[in-house]
PDB file of N, CA and C in Angstrom:
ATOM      1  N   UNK A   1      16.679 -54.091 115.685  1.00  0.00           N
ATOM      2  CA  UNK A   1      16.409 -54.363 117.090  1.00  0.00           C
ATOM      3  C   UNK A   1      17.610 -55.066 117.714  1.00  0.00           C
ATOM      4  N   UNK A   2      18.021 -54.951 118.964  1.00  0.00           N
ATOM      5  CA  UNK A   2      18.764 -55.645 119.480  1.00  0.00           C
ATOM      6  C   UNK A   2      18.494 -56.821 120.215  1.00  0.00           C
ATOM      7  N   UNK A   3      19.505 -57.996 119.720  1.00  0.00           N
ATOM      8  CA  UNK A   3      19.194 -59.042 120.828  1.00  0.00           C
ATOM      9  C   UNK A   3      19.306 -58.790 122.158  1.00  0.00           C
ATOM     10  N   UNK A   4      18.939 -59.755 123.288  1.00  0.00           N
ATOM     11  CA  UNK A   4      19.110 -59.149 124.534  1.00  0.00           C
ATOM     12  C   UNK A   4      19.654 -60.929 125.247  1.00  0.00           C
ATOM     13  N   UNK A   5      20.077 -60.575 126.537  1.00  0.00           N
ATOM     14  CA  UNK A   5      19.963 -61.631 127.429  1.00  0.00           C
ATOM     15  C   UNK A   5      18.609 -62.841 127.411  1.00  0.00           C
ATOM     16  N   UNK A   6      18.586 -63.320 127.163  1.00  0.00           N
ATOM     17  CA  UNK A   6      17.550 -64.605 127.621  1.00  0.00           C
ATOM     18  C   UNK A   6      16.926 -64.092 129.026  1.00  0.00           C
ATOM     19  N   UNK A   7      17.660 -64.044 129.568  1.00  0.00           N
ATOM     20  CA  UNK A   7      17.637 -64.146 131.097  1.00  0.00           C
ATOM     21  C   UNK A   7      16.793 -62.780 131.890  1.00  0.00           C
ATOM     22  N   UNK A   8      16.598 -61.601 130.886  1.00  0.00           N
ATOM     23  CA  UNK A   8      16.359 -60.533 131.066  1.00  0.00           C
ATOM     24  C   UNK A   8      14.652 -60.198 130.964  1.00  0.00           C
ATOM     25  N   UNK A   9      14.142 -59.441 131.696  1.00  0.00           N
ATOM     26  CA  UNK A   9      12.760 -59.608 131.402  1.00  0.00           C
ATOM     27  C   UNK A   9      12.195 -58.128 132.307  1.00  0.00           C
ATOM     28  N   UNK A  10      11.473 -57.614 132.125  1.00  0.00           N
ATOM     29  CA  UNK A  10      10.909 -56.159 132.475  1.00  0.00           C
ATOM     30  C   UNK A  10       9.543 -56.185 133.249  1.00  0.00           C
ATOM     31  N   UNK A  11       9.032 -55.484 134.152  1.00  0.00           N
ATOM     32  CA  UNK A  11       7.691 -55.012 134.974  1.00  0.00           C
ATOM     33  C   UNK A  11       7.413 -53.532 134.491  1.00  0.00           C
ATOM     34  N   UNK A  12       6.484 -53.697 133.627  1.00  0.00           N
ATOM     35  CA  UNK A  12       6.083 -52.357 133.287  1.00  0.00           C
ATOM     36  C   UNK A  12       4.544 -51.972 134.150  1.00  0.00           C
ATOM     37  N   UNK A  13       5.110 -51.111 135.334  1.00  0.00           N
ATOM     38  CA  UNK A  13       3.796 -50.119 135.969  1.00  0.00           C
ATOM     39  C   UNK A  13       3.154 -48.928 135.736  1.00  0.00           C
ATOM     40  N   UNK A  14       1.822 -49.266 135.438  1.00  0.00           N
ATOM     41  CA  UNK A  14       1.565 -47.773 134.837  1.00  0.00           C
ATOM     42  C   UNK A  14       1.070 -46.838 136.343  1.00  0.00           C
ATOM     43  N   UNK A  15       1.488 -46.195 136.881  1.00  0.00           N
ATOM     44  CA  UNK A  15       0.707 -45.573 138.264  1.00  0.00           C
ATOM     45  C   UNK A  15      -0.655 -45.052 137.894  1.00  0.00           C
ATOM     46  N   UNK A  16      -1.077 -44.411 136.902  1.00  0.00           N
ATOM     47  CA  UNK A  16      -1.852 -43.451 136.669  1.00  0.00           C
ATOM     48  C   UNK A  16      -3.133 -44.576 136.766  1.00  0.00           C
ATOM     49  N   UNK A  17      -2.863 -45.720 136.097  1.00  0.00           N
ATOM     50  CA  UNK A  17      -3.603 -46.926 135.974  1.00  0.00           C
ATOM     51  C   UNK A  17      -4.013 -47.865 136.911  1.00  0.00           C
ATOM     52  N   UNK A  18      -2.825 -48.241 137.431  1.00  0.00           N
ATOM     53  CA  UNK A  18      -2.498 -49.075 138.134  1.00  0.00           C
ATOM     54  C   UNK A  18      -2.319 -50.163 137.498  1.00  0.00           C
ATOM     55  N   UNK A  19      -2.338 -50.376 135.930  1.00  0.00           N
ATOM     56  CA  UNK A  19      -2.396 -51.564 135.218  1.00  0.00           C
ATOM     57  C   UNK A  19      -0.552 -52.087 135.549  1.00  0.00           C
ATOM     58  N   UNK A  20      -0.293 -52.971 135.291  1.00  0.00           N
ATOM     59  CA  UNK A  20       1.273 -53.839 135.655  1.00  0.00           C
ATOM     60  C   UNK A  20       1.045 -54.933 134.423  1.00  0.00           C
ATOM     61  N   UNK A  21       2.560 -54.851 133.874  1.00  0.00           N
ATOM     62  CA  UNK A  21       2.506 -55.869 132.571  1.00  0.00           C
ATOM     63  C   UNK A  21       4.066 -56.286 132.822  1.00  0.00           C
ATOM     64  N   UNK A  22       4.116 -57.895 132.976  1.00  0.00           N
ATOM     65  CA  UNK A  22       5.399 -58.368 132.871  1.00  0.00           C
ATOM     66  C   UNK A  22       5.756 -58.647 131.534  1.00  0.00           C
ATOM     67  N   UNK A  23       6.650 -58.464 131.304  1.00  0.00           N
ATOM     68  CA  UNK A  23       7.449 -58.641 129.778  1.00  0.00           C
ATOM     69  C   UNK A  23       8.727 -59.987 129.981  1.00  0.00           C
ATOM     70  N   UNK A  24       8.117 -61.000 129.799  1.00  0.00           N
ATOM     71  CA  UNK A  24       8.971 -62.016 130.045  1.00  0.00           C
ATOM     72  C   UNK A  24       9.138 -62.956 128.647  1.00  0.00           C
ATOM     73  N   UNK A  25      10.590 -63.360 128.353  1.00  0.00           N
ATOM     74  CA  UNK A  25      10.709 -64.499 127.394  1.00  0.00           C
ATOM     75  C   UNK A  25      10.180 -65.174 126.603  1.00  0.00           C
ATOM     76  N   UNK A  26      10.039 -66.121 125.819  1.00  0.00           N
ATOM     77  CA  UNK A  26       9.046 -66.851 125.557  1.00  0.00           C
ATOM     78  C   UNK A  26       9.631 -68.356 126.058  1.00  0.00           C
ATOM     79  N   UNK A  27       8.944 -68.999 126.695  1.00  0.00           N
ATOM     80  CA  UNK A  27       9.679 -70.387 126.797  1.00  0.00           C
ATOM     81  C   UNK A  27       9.044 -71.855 126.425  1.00  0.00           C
ATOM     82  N   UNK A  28       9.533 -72.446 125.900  1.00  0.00           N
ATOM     83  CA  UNK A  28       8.821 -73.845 125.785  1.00  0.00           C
ATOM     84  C   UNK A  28       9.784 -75.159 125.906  1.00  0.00           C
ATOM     85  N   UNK A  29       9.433 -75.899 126.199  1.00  0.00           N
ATOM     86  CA  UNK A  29      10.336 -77.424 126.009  1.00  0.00           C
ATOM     87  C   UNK A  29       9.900 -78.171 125.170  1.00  0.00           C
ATOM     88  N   UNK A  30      11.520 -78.983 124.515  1.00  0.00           N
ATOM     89  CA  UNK A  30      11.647 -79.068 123.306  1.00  0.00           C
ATOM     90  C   UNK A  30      11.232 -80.117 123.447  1.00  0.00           C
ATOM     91  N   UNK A  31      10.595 -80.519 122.232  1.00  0.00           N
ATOM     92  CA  UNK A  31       9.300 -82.241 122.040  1.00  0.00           C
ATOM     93  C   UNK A  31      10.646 -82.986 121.798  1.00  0.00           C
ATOM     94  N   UNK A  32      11.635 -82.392 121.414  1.00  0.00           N
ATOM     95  CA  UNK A  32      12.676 -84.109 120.685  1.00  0.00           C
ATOM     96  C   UNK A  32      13.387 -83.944 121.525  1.00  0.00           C
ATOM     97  N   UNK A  33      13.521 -83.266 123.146  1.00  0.00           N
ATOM     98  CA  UNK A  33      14.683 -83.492 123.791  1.00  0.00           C
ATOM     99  C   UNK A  33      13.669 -82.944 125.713  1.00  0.00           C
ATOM    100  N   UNK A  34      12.685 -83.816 125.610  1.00  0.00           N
ATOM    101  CA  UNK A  34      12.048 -83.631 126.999  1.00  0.00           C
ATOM    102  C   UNK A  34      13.049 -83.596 128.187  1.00  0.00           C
ATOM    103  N   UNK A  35      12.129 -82.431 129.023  1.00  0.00           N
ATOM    104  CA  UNK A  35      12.901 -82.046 129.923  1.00  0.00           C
ATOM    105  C   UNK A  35      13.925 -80.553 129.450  1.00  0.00           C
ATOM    106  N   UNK A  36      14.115 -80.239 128.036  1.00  0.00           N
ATOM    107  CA  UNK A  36      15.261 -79.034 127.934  1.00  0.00           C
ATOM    108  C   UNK A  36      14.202 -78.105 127.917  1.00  0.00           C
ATOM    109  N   UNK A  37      14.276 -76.851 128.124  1.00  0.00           N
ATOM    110  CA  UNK A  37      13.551 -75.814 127.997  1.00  0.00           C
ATOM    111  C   UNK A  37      14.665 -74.810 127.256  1.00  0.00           C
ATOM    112  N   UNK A  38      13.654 -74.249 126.012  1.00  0.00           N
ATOM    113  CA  UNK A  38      14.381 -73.437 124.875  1.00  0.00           C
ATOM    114  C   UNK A  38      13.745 -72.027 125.359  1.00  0.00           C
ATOM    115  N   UNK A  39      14.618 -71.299 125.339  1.00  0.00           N
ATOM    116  CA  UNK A  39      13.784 -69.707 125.366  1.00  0.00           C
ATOM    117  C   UNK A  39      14.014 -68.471 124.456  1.00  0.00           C
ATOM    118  N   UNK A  40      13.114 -67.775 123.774  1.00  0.00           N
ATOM    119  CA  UNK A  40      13.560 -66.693 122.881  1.00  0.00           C
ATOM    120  C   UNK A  40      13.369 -65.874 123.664  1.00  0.00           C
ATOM    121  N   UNK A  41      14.910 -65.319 123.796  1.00  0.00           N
ATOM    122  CA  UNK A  41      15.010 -63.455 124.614  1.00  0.00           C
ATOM    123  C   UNK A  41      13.790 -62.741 123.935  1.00  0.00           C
ATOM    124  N   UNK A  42      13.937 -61.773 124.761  1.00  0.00           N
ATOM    125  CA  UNK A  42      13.423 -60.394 124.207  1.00  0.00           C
ATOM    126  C   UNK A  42      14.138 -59.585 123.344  1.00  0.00           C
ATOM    127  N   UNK A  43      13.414 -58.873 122.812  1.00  0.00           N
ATOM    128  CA  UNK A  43      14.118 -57.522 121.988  1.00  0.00           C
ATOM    129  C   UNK A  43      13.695 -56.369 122.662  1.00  0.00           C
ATOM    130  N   UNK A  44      15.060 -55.518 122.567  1.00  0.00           N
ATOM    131  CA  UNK A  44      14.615 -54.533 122.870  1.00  0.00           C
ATOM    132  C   UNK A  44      15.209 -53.213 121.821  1.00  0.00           C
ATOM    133  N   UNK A  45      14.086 -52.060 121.919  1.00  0.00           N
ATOM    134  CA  UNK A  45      14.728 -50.907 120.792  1.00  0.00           C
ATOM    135  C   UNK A  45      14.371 -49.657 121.279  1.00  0.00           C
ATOM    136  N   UNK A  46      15.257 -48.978 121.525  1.00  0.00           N
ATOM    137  CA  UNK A  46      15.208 -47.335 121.700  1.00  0.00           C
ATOM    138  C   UNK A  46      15.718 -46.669 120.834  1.00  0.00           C
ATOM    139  N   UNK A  47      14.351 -45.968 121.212  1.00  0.00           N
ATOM    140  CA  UNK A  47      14.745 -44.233 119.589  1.00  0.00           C
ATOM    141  C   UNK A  47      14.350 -43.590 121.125  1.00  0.00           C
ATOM    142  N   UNK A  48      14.277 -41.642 120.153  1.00  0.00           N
ATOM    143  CA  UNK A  48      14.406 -40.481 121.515  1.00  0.00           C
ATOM    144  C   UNK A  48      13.689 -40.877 122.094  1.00  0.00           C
ATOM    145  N   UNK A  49      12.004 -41.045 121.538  1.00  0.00           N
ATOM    146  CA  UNK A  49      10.818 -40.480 122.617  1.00  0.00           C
ATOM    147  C   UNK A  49      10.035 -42.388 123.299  1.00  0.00           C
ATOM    148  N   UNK A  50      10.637 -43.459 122.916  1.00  0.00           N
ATOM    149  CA  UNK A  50      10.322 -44.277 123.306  1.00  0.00           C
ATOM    150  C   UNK A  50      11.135 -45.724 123.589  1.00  0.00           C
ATOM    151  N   UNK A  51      10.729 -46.458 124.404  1.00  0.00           N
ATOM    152  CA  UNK A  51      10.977 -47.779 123.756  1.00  0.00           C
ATOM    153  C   UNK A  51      10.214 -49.022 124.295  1.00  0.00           C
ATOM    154  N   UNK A  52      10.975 -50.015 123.015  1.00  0.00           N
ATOM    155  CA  UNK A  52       9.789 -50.534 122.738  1.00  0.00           C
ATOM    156  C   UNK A  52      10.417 -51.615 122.979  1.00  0.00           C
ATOM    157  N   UNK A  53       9.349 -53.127 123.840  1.00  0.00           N
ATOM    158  CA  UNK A  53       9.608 -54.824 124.226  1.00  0.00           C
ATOM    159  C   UNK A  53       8.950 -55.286 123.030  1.00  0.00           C
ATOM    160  N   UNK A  54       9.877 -56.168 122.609  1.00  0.00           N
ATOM    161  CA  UNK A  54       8.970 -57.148 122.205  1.00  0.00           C
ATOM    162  C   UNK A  54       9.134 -59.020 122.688  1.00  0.00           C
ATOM    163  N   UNK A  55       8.034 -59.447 122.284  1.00  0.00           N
ATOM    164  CA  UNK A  55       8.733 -61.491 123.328  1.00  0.00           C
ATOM    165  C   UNK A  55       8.333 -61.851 121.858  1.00  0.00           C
ATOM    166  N   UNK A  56       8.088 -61.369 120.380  1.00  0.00           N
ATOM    167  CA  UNK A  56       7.815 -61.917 119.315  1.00  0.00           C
ATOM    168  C   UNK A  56       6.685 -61.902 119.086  1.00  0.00           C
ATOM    169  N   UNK A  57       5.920 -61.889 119.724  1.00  0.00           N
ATOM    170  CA  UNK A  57       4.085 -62.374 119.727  1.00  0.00           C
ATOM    171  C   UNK A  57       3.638 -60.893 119.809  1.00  0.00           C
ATOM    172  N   UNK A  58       4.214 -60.414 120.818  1.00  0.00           N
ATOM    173  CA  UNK A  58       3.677 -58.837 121.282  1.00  0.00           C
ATOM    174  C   UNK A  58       4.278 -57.654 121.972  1.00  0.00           C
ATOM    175  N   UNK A  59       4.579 -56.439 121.434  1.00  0.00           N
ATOM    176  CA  UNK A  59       5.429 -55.402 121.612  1.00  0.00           C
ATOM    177  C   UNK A  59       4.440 -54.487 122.473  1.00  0.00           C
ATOM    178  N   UNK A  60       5.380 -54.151 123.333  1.00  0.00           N
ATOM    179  CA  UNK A  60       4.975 -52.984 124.598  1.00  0.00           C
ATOM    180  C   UNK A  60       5.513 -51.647 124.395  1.00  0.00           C
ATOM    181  N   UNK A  61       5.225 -50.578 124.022  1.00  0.00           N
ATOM    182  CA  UNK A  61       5.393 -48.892 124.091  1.00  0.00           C
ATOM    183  C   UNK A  61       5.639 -48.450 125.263  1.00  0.00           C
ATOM    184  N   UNK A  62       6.810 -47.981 125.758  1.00  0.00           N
ATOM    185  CA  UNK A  62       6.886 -47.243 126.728  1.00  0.00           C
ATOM    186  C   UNK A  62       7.292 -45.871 126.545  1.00  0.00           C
ATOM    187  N   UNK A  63       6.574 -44.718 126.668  1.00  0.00           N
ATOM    188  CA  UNK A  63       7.025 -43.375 125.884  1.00  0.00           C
ATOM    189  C   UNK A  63       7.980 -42.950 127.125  1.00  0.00           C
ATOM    190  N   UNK A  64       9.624 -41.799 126.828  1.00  0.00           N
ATOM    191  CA  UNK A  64      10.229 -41.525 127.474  1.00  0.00           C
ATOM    192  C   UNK A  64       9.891 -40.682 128.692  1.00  0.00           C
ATOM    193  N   UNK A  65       8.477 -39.847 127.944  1.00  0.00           N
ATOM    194  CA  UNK A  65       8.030 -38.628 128.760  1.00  0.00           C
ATOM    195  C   UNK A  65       7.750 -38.997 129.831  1.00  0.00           C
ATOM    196  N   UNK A  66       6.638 -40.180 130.060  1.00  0.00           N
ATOM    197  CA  UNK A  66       5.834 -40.861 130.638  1.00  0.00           C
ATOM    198  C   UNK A  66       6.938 -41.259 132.301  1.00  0.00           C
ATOM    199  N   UNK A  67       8.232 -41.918 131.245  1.00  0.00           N
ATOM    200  CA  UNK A  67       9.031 -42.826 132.468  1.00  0.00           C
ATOM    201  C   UNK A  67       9.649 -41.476 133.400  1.00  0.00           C
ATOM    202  N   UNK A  68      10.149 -40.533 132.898  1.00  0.00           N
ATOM    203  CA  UNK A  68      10.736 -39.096 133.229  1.00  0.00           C
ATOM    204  C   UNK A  68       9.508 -38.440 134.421  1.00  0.00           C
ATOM    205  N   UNK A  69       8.774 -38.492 134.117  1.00  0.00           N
ATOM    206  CA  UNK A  69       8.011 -37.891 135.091  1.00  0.00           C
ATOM    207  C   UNK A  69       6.929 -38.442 136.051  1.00  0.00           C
ATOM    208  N   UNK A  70       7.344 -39.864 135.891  1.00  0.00           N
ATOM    209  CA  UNK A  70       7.195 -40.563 136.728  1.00  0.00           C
ATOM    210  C   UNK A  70       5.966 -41.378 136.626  1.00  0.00           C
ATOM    211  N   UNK A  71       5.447 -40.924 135.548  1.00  0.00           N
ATOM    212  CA  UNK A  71       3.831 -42.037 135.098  1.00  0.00           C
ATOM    213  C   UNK A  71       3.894 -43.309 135.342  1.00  0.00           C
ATOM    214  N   UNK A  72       4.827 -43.773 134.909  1.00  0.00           N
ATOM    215  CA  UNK A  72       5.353 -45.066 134.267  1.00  0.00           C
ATOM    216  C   UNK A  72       6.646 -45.701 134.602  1.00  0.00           C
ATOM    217  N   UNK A  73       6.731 -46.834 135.434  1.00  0.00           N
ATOM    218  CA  UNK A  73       7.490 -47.212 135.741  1.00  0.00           C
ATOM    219  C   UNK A  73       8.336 -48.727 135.312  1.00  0.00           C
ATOM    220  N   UNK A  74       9.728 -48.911 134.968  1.00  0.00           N
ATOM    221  CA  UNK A  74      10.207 -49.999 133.926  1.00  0.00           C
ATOM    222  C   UNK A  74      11.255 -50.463 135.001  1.00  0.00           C
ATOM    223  N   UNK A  75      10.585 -51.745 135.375  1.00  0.00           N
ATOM    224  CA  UNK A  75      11.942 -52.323 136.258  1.00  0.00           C
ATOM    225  C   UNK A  75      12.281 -53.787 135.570  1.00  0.00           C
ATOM    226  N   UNK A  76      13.614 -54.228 135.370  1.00  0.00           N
ATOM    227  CA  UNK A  76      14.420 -54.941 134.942  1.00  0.00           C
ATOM    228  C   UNK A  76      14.800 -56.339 135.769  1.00  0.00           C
ATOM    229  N   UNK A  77      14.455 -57.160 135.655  1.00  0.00           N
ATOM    230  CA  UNK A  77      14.919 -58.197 136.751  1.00  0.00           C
ATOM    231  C   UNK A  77      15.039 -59.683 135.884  1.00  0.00           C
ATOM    232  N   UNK A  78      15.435 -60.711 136.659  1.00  0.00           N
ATOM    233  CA  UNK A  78      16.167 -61.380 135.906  1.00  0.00           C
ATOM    234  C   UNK A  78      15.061 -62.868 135.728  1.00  0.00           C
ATOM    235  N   UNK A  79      14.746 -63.534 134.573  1.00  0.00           N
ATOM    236  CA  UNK A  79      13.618 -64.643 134.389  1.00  0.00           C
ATOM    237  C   UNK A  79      14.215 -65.587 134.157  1.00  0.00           C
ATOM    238  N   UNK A  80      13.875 -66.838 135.211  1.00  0.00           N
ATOM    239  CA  UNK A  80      14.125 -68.025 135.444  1.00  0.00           C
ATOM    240  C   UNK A  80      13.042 -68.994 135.046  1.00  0.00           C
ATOM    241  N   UNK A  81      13.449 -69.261 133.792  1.00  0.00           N
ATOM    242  CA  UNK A  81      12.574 -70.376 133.001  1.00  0.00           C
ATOM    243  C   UNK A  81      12.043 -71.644 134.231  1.00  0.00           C
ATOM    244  N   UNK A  82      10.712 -72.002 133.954  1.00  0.00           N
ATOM    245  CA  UNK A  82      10.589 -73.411 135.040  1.00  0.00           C
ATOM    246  C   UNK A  82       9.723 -74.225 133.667  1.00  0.00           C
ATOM    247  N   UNK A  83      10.112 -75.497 134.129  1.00  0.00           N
ATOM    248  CA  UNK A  83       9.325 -76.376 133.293  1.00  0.00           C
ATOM    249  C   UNK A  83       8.084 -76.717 134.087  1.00  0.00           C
ATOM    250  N   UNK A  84       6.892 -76.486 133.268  1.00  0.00           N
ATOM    251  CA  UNK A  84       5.646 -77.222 133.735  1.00  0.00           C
ATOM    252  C   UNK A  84       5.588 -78.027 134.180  1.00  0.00           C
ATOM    253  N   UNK A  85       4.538 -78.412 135.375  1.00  0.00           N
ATOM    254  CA  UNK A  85       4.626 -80.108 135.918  1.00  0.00           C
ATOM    255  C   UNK A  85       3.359 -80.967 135.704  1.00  0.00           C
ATOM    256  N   UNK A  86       3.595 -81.730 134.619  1.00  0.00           N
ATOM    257  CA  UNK A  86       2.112 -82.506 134.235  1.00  0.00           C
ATOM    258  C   UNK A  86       2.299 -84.060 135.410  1.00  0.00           C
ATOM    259  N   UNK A  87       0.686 -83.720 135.239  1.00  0.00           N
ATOM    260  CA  UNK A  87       0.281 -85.341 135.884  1.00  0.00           C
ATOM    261  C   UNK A  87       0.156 -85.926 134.907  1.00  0.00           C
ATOM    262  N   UNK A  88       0.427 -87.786 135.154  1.00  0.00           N
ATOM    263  CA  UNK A  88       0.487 -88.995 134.718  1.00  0.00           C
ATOM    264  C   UNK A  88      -1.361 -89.238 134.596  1.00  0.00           C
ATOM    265  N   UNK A  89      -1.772 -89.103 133.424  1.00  0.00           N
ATOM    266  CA  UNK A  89      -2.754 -90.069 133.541  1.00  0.00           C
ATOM    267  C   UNK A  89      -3.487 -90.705 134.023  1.00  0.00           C
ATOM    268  N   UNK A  90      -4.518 -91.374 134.536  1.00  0.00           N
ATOM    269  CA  UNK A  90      -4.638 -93.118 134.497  1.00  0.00           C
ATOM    270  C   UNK A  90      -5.862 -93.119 133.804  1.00  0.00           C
ATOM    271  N   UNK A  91      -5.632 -93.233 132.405  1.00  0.00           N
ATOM    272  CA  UNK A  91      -7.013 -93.477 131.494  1.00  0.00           C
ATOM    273  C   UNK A  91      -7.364 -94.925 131.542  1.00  0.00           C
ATOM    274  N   UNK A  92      -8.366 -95.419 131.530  1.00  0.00           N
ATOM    275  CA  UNK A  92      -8.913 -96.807 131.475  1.00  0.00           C
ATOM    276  C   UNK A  92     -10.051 -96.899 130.671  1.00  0.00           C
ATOM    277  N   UNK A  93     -10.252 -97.272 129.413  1.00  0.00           N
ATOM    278  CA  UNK A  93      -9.074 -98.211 128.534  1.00  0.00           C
ATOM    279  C   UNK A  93      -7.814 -97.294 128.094  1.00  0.00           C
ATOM    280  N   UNK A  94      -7.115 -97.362 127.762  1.00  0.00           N
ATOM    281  CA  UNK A  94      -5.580 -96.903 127.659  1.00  0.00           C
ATOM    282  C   UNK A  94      -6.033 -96.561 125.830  1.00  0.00           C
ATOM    283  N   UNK A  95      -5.934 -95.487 125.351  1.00  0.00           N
ATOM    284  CA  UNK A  95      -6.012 -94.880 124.420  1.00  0.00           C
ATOM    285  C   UNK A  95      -4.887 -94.649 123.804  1.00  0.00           C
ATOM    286  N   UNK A  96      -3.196 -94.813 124.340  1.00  0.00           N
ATOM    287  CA  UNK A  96      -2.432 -94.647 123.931  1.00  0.00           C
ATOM    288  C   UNK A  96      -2.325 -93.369 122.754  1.00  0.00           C
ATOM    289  N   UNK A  97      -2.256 -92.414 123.360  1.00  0.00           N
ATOM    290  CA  UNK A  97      -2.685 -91.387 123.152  1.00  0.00           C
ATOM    291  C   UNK A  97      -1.095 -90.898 123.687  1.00  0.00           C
ATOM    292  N   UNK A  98      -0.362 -91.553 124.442  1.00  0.00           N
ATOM    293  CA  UNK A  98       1.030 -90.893 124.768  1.00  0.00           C
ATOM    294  C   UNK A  98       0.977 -89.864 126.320  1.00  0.00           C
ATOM    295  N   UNK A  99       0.327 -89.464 126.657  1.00  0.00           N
ATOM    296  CA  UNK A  99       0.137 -88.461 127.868  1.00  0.00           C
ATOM    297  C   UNK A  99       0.979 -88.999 128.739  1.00  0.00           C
ATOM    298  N   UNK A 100       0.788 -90.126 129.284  1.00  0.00           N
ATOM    299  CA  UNK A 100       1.459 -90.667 130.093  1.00  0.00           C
ATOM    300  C   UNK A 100       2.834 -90.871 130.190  1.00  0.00           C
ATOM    301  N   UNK A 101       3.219 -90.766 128.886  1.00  0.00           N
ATOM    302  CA  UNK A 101       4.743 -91.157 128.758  1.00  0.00           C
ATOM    303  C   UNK A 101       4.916 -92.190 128.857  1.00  0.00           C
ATOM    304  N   UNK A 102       4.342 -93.530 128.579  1.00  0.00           N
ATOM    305  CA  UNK A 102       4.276 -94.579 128.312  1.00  0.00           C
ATOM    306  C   UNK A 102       4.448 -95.157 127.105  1.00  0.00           C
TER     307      UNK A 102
END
């Protein structure tokens, strides 16, 4: 399989369906360095009659026939990691439990 861009990420439309599946990155932020966000690209692999996403967890089939005649549509655009935004707490009694960042 080939590595790919980080940055790279796919909209797969099926018309016939109408089903739509984004194929994006995987991202998380790192517990020993809060605030960085780490991301594993995608893979991607073409043989004749297909190809295939994967984000590690789960691979998408797109057959060639399908995109050729217009079933199926694969657009390419570019994924901009965001970090989640948690709220602060206010537990009372304080469980120190860490949430807070305290």
């Amino acid at each position: 399989m080939d590595g790919m861009d980080g940055r790279k990420a796919y909209k797969i439309t099926d018309h016939g369906t109408g089903a739509v599946a984004c194929v994006e990155p995987v991202c998380y932020e790192d517990c020993m360095n809060p605030g960085q966000v780490k991301t594993i690209p995608l893979t991607k692999e073409e043989t004749a009659d297909q190809i295939l996403l994967s984000d590690g967890r789960r691979t998408w089939k797109v057959e060639r026939a399908r995109l050729q005649n217009g079933e199926v549509e694969l657009t390419e655009y570019e994924f901009t990691p965001v970090l989640p935004h948690y709220e602060a707490k206010r537990c009372s009694p304080c469980t120190g439990c860490g949430a807070c960042s305290w």
